[in-house]
Protein backbone atom coordinates (compact mmCIF):
# COMPACT_ATOMS: atom_id res chain seq x y z
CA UNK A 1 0.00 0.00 0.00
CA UNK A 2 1.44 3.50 -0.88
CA UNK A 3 1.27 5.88 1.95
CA UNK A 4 -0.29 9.10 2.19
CA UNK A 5 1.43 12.60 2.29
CA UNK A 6 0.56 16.25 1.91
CA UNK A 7 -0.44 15.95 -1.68
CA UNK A 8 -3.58 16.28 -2.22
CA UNK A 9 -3.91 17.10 -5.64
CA UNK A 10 -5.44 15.17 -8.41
CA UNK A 11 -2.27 14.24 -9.91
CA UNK A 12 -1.07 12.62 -6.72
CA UNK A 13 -3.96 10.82 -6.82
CA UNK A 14 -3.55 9.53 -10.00
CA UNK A 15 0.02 8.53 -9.29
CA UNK A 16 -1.00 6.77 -6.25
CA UNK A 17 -3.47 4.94 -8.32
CA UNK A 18 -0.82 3.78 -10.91
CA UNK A 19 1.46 2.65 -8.01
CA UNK A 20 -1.38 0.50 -6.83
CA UNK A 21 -2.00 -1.24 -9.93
CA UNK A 22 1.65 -1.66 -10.23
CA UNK A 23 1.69 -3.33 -6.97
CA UNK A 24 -1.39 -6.04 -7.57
CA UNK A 25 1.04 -6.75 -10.71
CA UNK A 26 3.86 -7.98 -8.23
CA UNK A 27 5.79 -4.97 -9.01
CA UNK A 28 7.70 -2.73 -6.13
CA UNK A 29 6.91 0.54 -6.11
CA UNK A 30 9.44 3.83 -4.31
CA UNK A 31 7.65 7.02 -3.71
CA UNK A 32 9.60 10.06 -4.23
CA UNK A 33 8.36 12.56 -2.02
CA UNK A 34 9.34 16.57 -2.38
CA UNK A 35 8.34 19.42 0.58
CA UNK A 36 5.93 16.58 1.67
CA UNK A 37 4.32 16.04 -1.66
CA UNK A 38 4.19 12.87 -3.70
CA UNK A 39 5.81 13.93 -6.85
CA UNK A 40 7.19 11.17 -8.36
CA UNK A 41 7.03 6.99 -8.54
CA UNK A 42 9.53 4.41 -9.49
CA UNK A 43 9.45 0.78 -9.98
CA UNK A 44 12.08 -1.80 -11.35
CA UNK A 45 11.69 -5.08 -12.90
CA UNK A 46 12.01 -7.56 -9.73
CA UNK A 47 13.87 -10.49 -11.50
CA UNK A 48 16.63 -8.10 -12.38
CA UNK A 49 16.30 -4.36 -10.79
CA UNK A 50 19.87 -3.30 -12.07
CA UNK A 51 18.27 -3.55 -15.94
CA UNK A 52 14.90 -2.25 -15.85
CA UNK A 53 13.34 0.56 -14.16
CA UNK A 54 10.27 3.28 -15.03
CA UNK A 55 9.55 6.70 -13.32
CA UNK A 56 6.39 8.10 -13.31
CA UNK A 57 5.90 12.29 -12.11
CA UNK A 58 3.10 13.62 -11.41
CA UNK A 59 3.04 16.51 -14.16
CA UNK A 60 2.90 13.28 -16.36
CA UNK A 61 6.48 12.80 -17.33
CA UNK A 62 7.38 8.54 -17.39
CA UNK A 63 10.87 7.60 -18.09
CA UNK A 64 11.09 3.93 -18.90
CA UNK A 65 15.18 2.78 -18.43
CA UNK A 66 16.20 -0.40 -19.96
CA UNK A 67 19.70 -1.67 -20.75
CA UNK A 68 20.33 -4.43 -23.58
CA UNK A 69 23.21 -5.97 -24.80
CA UNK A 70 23.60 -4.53 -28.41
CA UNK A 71 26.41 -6.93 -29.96
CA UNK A 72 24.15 -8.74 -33.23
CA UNK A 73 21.78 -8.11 -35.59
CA UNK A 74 19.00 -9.65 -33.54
CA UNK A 75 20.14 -7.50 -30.44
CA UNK A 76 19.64 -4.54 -33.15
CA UNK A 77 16.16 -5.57 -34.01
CA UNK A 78 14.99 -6.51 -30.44
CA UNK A 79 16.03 -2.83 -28.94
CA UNK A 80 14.16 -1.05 -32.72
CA UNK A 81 11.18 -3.22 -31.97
CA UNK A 82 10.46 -2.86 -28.12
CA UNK A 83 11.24 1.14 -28.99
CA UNK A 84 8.94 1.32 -31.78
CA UNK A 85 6.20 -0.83 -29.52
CA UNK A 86 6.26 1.74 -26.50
CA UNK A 87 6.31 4.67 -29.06
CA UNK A 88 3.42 3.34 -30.52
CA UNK A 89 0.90 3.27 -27.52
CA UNK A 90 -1.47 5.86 -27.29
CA UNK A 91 -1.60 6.45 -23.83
CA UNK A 92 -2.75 10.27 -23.71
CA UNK A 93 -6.03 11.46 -24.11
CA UNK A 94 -5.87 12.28 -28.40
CA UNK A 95 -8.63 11.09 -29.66
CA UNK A 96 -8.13 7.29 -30.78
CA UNK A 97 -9.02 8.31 -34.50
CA UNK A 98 -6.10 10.42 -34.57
CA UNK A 99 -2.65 9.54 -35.25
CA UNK A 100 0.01 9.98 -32.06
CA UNK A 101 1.92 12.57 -34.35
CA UNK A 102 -0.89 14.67 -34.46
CA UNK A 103 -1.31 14.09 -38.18
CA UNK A 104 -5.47 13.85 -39.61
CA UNK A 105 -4.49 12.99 -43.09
């Protein structure tokens, strides 16, 4: 359970929210907490912490960290294809008809 601090603002709420459903998912989650305000999360993959890690803020920034080996072809292609996945999400609120770069046409 994340704990409660002097944040009471929406966005702290929403962060709190995303650490919870992080949690039910088996992942650890860190709070980072500024002048008593939740203002940021972080959580690492738990097989291997040192190689994964994201951080979500709560003016909506996420950072997602991961570190690959990039020695082949296939190592190449792995690293373009996860990139091109996360890129890919919509995940704001544009309209779903719309494409992420904002183009109509």
């Amino acid at each position: 359970m994340l704990t409660a601090h002097g944040n009471t603002s929406q966005e702290a709420g929403l962060l709190r929210a995303i650490g919870e459903q992080l949690i039910n998912r088996g992942l650890r989650v860190r709070e980072r907490v500024r002048g008593g305000e939740l203002t940021e999360i972080e959580s690492a993959n738990p097989r291997d912490p040192a190689q994964s890690r994201v951080i979500i803020g709560c003016d909506g920034f996420l950072i997602w960290e991961r570190w690959y080996r990039l020695r082949t072809d296939h190592d190449a292609h792995t690293i373009a294809q996860v990139a091109s996945t996360l890129l890919d999400q919509n995940i704001s609120h544009q309209s779903t008809s719309q494409p992420a770069n904002g183009n109509s046409s």
